[in-house]
N, C-alpha and C. Protein backbone atom coordinates (compact mmCIF):
# COMPACT_ATOMS: atom_id res chain seq x y z
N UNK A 1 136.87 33.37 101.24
CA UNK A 1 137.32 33.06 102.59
C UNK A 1 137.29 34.32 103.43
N UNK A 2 136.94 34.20 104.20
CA UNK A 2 137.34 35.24 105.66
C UNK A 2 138.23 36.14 106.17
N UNK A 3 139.43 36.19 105.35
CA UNK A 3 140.23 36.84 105.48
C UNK A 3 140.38 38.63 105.86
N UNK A 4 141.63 39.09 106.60
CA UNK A 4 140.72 40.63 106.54
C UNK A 4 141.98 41.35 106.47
N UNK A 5 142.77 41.95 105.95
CA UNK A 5 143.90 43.02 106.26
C UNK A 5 143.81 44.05 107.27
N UNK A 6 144.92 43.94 107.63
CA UNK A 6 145.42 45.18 109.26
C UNK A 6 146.38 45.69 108.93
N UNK A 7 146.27 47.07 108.79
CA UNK A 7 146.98 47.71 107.91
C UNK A 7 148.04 46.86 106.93
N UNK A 8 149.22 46.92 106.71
CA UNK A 8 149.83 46.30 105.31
C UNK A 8 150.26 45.03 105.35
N UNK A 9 149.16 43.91 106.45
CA UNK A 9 149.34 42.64 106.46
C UNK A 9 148.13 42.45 105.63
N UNK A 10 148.40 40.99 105.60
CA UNK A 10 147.07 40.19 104.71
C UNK A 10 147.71 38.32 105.22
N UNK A 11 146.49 37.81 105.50
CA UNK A 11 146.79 36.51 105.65
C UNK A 11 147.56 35.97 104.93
N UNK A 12 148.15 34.91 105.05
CA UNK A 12 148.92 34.11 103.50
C UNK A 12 148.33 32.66 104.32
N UNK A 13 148.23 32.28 102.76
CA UNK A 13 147.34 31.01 103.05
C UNK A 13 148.04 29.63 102.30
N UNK A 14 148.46 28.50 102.81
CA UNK A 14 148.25 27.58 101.93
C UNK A 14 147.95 26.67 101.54
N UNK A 15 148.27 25.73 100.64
CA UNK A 15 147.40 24.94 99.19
C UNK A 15 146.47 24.27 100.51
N UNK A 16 145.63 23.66 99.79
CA UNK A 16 144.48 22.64 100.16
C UNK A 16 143.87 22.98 101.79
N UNK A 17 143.62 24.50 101.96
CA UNK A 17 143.40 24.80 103.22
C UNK A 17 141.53 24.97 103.50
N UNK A 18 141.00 24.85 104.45
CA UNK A 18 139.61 25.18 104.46
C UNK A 18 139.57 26.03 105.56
N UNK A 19 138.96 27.24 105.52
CA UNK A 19 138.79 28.46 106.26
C UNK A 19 136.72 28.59 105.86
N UNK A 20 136.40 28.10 107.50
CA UNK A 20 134.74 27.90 107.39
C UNK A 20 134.34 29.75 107.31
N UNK A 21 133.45 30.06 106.37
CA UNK A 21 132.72 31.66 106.40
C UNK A 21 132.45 32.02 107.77
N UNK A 22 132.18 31.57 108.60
CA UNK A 22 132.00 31.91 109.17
C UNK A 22 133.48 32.51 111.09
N UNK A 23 134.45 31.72 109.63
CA UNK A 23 135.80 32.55 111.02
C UNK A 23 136.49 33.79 110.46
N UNK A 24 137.36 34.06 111.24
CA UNK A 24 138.12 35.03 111.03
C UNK A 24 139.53 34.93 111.40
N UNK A 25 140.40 35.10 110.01
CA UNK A 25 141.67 35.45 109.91
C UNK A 25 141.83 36.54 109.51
N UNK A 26 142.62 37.22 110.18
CA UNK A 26 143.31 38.47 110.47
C UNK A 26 144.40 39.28 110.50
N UNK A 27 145.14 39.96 109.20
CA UNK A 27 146.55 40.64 109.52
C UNK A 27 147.63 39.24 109.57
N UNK A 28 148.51 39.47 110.30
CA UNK A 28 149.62 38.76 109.85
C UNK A 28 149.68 37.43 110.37
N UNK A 29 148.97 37.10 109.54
CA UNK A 29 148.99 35.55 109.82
C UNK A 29 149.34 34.53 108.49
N UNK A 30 150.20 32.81 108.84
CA UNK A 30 150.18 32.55 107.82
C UNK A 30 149.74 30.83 108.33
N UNK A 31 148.95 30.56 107.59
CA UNK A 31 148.50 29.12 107.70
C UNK A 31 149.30 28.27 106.62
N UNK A 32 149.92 27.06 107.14
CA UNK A 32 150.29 25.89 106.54
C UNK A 32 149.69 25.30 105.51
N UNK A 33 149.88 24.22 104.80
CA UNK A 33 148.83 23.64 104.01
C UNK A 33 148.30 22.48 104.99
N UNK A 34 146.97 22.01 104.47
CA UNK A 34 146.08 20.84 104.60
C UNK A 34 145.62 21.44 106.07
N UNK A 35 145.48 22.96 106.42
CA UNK A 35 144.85 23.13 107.70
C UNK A 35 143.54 23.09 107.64
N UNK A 36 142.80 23.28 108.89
CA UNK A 36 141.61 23.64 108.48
C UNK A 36 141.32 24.57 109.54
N UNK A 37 139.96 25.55 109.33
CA UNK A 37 139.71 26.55 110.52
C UNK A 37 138.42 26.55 110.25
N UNK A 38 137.80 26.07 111.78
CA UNK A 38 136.59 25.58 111.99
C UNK A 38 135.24 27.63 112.49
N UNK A 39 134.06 26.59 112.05
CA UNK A 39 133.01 27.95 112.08
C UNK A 39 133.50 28.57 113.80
N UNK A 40 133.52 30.02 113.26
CA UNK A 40 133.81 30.66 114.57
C UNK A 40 134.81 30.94 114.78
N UNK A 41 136.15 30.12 114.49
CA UNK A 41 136.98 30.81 115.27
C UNK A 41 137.81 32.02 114.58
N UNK A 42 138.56 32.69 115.66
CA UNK A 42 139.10 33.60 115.45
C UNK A 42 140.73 33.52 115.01
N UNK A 43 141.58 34.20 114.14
CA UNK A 43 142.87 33.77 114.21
C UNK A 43 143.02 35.66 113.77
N UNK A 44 143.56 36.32 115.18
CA UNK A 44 144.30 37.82 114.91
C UNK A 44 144.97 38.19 115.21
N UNK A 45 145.82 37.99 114.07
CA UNK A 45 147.84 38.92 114.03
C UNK A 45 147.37 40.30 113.41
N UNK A 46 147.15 41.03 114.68
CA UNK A 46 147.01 42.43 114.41
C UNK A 46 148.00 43.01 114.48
N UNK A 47 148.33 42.56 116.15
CA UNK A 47 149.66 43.57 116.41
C UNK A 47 151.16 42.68 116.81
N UNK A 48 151.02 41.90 115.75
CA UNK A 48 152.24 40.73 116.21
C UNK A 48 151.50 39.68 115.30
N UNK A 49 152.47 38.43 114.81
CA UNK A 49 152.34 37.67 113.60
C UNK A 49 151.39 36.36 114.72
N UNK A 50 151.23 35.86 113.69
CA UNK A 50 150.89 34.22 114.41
C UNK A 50 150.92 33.24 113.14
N UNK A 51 152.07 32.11 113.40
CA UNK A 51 152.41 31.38 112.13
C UNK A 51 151.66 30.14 112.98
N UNK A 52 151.07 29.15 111.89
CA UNK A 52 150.57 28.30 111.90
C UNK A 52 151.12 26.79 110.47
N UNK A 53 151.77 25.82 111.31
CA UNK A 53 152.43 25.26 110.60
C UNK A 53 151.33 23.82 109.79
N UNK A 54 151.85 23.14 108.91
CA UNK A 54 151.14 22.38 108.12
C UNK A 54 149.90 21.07 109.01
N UNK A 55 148.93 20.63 108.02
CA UNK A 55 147.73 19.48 108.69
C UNK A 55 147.42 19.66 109.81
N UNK A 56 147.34 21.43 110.28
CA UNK A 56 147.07 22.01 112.03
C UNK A 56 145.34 22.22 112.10
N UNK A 57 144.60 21.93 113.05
CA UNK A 57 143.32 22.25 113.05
C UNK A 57 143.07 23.22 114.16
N UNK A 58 142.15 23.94 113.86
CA UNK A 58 141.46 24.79 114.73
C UNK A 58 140.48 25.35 114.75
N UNK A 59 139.59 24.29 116.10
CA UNK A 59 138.19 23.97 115.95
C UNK A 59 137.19 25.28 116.45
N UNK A 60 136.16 24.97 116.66
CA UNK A 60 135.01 25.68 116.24
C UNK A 60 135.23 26.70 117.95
N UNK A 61 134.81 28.06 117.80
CA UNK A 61 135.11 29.05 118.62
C UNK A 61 136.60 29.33 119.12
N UNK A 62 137.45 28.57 118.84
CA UNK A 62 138.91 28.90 119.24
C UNK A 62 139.23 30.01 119.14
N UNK A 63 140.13 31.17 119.99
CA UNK A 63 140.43 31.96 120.04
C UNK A 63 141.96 31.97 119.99
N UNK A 64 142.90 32.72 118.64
CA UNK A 64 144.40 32.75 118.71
C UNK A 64 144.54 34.01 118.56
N UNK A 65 145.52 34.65 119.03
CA UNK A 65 146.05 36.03 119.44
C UNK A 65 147.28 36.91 119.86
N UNK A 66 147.32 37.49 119.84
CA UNK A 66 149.21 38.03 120.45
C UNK A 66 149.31 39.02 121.25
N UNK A 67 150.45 39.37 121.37
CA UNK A 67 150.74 40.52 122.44
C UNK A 67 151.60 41.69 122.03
N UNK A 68 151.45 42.74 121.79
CA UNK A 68 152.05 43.80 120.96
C UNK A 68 153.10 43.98 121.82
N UNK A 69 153.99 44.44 120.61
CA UNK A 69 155.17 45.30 121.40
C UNK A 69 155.32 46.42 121.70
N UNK A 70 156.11 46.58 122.61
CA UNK A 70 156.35 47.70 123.64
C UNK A 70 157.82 47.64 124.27
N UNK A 71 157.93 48.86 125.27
CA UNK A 71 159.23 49.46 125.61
C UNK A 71 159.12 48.11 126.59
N UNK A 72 158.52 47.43 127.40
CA UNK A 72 158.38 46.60 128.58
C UNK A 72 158.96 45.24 127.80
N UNK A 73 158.48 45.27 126.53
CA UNK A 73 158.31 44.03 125.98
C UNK A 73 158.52 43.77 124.58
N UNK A 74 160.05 44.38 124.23
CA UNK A 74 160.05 44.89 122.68
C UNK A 74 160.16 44.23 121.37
N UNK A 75 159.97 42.33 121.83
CA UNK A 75 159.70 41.91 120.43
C UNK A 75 157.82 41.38 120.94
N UNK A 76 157.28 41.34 122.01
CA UNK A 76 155.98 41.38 122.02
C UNK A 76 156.10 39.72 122.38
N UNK A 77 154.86 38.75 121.80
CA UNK A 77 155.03 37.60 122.13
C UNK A 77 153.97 37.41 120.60
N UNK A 78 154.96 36.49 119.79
CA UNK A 78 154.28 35.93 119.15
C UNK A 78 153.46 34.58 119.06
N UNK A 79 152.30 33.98 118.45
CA UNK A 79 151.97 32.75 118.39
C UNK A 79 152.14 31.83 116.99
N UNK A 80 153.00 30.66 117.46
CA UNK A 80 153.29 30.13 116.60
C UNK A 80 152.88 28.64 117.26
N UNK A 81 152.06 27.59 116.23
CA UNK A 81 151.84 26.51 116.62
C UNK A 81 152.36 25.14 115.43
N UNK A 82 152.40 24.52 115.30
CA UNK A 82 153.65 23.58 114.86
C UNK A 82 153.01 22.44 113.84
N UNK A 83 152.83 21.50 113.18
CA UNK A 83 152.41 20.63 112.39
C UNK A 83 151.60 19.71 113.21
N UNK A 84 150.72 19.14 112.58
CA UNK A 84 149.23 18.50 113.20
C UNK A 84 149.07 18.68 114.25
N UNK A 85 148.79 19.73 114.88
CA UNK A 85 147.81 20.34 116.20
C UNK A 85 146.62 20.58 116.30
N UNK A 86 146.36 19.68 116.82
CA UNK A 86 144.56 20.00 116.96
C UNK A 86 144.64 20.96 118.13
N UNK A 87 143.63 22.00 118.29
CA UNK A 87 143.25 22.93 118.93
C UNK A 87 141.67 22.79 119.07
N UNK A 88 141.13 22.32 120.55
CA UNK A 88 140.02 22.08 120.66
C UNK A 88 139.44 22.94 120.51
N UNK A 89 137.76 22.71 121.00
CA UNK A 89 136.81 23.33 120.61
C UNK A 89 136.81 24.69 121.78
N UNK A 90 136.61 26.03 121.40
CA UNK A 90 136.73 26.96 122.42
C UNK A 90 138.23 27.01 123.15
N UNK A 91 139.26 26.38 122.81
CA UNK A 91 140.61 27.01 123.38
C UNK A 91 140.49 28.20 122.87
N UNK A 92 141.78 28.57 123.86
CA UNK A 92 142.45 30.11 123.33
C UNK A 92 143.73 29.67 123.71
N UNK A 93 144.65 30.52 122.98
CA UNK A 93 145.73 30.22 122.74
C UNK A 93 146.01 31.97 122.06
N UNK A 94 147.18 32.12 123.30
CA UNK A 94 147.60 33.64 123.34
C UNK A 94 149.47 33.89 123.76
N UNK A 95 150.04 34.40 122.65
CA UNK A 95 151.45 34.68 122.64
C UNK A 95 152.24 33.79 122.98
N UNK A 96 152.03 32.48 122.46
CA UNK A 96 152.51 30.97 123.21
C UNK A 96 153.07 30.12 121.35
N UNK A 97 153.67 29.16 121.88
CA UNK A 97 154.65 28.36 121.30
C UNK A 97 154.14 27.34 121.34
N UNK A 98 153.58 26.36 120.26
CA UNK A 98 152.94 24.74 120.53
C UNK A 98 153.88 24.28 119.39
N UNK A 99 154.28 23.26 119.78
CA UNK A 99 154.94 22.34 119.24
C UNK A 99 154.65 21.59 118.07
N UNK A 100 155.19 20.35 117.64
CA UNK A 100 154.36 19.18 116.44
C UNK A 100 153.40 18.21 117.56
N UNK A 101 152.16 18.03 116.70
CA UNK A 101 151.79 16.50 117.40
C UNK A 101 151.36 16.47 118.80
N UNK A 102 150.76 17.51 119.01
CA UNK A 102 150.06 18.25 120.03
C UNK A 102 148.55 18.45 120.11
N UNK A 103 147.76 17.96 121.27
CA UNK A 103 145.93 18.73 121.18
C UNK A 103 146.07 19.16 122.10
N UNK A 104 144.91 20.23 121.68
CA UNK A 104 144.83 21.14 123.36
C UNK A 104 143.74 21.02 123.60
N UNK A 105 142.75 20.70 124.84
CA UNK A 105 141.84 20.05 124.88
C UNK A 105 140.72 21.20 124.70
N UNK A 106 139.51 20.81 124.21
CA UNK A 106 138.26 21.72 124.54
C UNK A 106 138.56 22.70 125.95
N UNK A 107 137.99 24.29 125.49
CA UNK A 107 137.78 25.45 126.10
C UNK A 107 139.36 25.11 127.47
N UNK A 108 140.69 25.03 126.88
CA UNK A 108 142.00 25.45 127.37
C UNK A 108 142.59 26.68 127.08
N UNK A 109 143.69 27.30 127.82
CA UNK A 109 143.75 28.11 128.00
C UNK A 109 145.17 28.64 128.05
N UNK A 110 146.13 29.02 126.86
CA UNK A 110 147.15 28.82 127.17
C UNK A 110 147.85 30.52 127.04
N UNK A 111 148.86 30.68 127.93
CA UNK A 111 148.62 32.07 128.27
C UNK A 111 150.28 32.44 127.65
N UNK A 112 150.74 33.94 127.33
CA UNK A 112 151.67 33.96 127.25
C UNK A 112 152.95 33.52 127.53
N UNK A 113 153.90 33.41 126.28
CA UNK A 113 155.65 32.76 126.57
C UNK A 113 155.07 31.61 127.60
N UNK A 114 154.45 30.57 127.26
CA UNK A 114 153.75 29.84 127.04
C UNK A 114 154.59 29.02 126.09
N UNK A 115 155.26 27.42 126.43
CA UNK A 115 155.94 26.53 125.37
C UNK A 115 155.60 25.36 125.98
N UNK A 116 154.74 24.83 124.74
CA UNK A 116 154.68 23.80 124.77
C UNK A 116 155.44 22.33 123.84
N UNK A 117 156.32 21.47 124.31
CA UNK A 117 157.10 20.92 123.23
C UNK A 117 156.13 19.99 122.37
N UNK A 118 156.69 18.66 121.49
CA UNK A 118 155.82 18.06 120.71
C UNK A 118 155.37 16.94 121.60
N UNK A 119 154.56 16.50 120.95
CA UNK A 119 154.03 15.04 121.08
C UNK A 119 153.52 15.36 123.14
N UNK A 120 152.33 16.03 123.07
CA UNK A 120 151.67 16.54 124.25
C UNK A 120 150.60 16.97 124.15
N UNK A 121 149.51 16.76 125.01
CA UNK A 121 148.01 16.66 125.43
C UNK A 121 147.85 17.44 126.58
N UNK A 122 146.99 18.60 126.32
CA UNK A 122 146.46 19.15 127.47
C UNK A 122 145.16 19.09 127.72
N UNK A 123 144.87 18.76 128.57
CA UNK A 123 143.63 18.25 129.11
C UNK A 123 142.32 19.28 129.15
N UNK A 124 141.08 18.47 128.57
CA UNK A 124 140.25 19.47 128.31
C UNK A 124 140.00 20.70 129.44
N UNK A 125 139.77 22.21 129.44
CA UNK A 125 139.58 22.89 130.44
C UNK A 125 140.53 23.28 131.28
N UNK A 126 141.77 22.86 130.71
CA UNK A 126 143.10 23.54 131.20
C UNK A 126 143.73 24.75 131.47
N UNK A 127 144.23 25.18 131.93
CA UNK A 127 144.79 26.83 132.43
C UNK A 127 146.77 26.28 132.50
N UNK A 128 147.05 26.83 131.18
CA UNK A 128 148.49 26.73 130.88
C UNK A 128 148.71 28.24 131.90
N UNK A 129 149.63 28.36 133.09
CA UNK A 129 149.92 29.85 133.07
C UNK A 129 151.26 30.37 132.35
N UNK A 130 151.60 31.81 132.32
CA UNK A 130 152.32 32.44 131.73
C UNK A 130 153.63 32.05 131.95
N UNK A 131 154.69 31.85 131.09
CA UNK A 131 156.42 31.16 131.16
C UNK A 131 156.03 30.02 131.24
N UNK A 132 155.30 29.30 131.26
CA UNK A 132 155.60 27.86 131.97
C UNK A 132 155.87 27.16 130.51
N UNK A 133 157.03 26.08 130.69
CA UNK A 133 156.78 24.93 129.66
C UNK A 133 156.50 23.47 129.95
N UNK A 134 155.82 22.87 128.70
CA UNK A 134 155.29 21.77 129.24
C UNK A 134 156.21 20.41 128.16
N UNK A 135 156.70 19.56 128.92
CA UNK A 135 157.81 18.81 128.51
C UNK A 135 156.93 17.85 127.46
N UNK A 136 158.21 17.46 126.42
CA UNK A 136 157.40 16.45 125.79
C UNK A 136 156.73 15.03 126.29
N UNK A 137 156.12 14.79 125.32
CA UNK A 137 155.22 12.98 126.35
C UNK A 137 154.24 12.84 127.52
N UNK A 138 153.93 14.36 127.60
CA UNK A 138 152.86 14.09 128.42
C UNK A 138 151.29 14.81 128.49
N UNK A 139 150.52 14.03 129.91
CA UNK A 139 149.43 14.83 129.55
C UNK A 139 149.30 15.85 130.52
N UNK A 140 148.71 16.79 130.49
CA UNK A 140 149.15 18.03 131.55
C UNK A 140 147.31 18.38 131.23
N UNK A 141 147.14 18.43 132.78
CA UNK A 141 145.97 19.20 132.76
C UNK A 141 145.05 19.81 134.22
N UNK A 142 144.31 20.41 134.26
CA UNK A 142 144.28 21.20 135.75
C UNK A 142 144.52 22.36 135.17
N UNK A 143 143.89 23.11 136.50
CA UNK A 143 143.83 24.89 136.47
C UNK A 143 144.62 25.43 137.67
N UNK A 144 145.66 25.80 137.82
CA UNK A 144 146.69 25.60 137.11
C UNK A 144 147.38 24.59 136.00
N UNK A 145 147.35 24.28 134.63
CA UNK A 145 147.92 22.69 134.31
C UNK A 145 148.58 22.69 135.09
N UNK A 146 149.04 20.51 135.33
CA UNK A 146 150.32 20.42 135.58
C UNK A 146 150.82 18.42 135.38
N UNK A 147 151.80 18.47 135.11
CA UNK A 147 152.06 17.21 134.57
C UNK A 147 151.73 16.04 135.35
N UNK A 148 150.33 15.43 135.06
CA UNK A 148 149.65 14.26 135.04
C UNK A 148 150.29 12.69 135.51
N UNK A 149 151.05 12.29 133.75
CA UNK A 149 151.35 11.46 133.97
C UNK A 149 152.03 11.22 132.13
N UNK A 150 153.10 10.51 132.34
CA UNK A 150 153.57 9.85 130.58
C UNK A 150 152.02 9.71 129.66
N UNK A 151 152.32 10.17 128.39
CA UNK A 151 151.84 9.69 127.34
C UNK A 151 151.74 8.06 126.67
N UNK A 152 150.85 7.66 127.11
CA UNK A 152 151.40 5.88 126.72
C UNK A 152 151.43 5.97 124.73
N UNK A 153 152.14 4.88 124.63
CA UNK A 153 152.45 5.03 123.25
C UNK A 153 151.20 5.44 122.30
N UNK A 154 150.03 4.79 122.26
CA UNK A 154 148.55 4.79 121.64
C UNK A 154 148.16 6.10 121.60
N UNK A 155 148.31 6.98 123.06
CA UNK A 155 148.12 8.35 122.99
C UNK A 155 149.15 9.22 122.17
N UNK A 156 150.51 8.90 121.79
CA UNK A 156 151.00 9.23 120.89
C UNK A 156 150.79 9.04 119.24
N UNK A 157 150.49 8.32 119.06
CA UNK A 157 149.91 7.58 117.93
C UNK A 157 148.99 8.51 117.60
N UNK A 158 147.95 8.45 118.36
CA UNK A 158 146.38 9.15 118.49
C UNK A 158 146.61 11.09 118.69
N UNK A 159 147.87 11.41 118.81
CA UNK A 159 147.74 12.76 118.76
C UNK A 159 148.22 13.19 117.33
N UNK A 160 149.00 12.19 115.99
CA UNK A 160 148.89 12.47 114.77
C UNK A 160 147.53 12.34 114.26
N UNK A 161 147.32 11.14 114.69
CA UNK A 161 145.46 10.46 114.09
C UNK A 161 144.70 11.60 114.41
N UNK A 162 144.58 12.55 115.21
CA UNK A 162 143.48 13.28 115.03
C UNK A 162 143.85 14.88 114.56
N UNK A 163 144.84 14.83 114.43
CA UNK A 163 145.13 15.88 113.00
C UNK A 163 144.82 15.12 111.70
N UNK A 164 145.75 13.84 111.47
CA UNK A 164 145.26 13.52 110.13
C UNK A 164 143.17 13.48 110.21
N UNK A 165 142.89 12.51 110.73
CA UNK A 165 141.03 12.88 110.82
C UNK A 165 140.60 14.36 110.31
N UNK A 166 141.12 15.25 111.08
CA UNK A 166 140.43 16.53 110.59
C UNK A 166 141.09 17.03 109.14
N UNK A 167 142.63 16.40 108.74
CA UNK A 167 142.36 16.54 107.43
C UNK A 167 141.45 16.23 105.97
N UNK A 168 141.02 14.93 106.57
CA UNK A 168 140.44 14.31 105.64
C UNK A 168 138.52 14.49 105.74
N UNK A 169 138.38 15.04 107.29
CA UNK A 169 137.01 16.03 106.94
C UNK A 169 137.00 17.16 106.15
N UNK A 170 138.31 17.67 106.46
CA UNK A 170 138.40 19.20 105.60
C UNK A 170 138.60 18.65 104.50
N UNK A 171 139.28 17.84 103.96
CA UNK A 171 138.92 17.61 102.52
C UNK A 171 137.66 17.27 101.91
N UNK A 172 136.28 16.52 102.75
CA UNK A 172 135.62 16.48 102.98
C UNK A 172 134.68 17.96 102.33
N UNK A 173 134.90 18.75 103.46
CA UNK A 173 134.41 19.88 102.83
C UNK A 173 135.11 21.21 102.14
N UNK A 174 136.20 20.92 101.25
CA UNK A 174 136.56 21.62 100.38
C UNK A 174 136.02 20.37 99.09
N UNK A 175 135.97 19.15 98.83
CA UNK A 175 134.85 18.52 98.35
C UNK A 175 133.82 18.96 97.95
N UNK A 176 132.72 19.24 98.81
CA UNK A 176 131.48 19.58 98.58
C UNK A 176 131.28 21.13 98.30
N UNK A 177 131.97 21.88 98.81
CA UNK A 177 132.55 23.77 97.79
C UNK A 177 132.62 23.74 96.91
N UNK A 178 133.73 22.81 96.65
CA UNK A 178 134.14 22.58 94.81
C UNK A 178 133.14 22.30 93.81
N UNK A 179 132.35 21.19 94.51
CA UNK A 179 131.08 20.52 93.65
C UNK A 179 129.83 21.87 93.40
N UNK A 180 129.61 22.43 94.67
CA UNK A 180 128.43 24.03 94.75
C UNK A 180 128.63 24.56 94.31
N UNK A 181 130.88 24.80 93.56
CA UNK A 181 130.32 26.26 92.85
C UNK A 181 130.22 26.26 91.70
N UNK A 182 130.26 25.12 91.16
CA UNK A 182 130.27 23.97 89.66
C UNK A 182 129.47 24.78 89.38
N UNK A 183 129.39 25.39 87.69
CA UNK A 183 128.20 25.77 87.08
C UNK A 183 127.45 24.28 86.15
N UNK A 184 126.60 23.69 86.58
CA UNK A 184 125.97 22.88 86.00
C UNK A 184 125.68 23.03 84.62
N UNK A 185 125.89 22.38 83.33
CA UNK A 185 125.96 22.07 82.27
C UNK A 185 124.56 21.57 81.62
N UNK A 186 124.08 21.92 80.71
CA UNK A 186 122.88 21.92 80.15
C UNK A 186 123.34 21.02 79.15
């Protein structure tokens, strides 16, 4: 896996996780079980942690990151995101708080002290700005985001369903790993 130490961190990883060769985890970070981390993206707790809680996805080019500390700012801003979160394709997601049961839509943008609660949809191409929080049950989206309209029940439903989905691709391809690195039997 991809993994890389920054100075006396090292990822911690767990059970049944898929980390594609081609991303990068970084320093202090710790992934949940049944996650998955799609080709490309980035996940770096260099200078500040970023916890990542259980069946969380994060798709292909995503960018996660933090904000070091300082005299201005002396615990820094960490990123922590919450149980089945999908994280679209090309978000970034920087020194911010996501909740359970949450997507953030393709190439969004969520910016420091940054909280988002559970069971919430941000709309593809979004611009979360800095402090703002976004209440549970809804969909928020726009550059500036901003709250849309209620979550109807189905869209709640549908924001576990597509964490569970990407679990069961990633099992999918921790599947077909397992089978490649088989030494075949004569």
């Amino acid at each position: 896996m991809p993994l890389s130490k920054y100075l006396d961190t090292f990822p911690a990883i767990g059970a049944n996780v898929f980390v594609h060769s081609s991303a990068q985890v970084i320093g202090d970070v710790t992934i949940g079980d049944d996650c998955s981390i799609w080709p490309n993206a980035v996940i770096r707790g260099d200078v500040n942690s970023i916890r990542i809680g259980n069946g969380t996805n994060i798709q292909d080019l995503a960018m996660c990151h933090v904000t070091h500390k300082s005299a201005h700012l002396p615990a820094g801003h960490t990123l922590t995101i919450g149980d089945h979160v999908t994280i679209g394709h090309s978000a970034i997601l920087h020194g911010c708080t996501i909740g359970n049961d949450v997507l953030i839509g393709m190439g969004s943008i969520i910016l420091d002290d940054v909280v988002i609660e559970d069971n919430v949809m941000v709309g593809a191409g979004s611009l979360v700005t800095s402090g703002k929080r976004l209440d549970s049950g809804f969909l928020y989206m726009g550059s500036p985001a901003k709250q849309a309209r209620p979550l109807t029940p189905e869209e709640i439903t549908g924001l576990r369903y597509s964490a569970e989905h990407y679990i069961r691709v990633k099992n999918n391809f921790l599947i077909t790993e397992a089978s490649e690195s088989a030494v075949p039997t004569s």
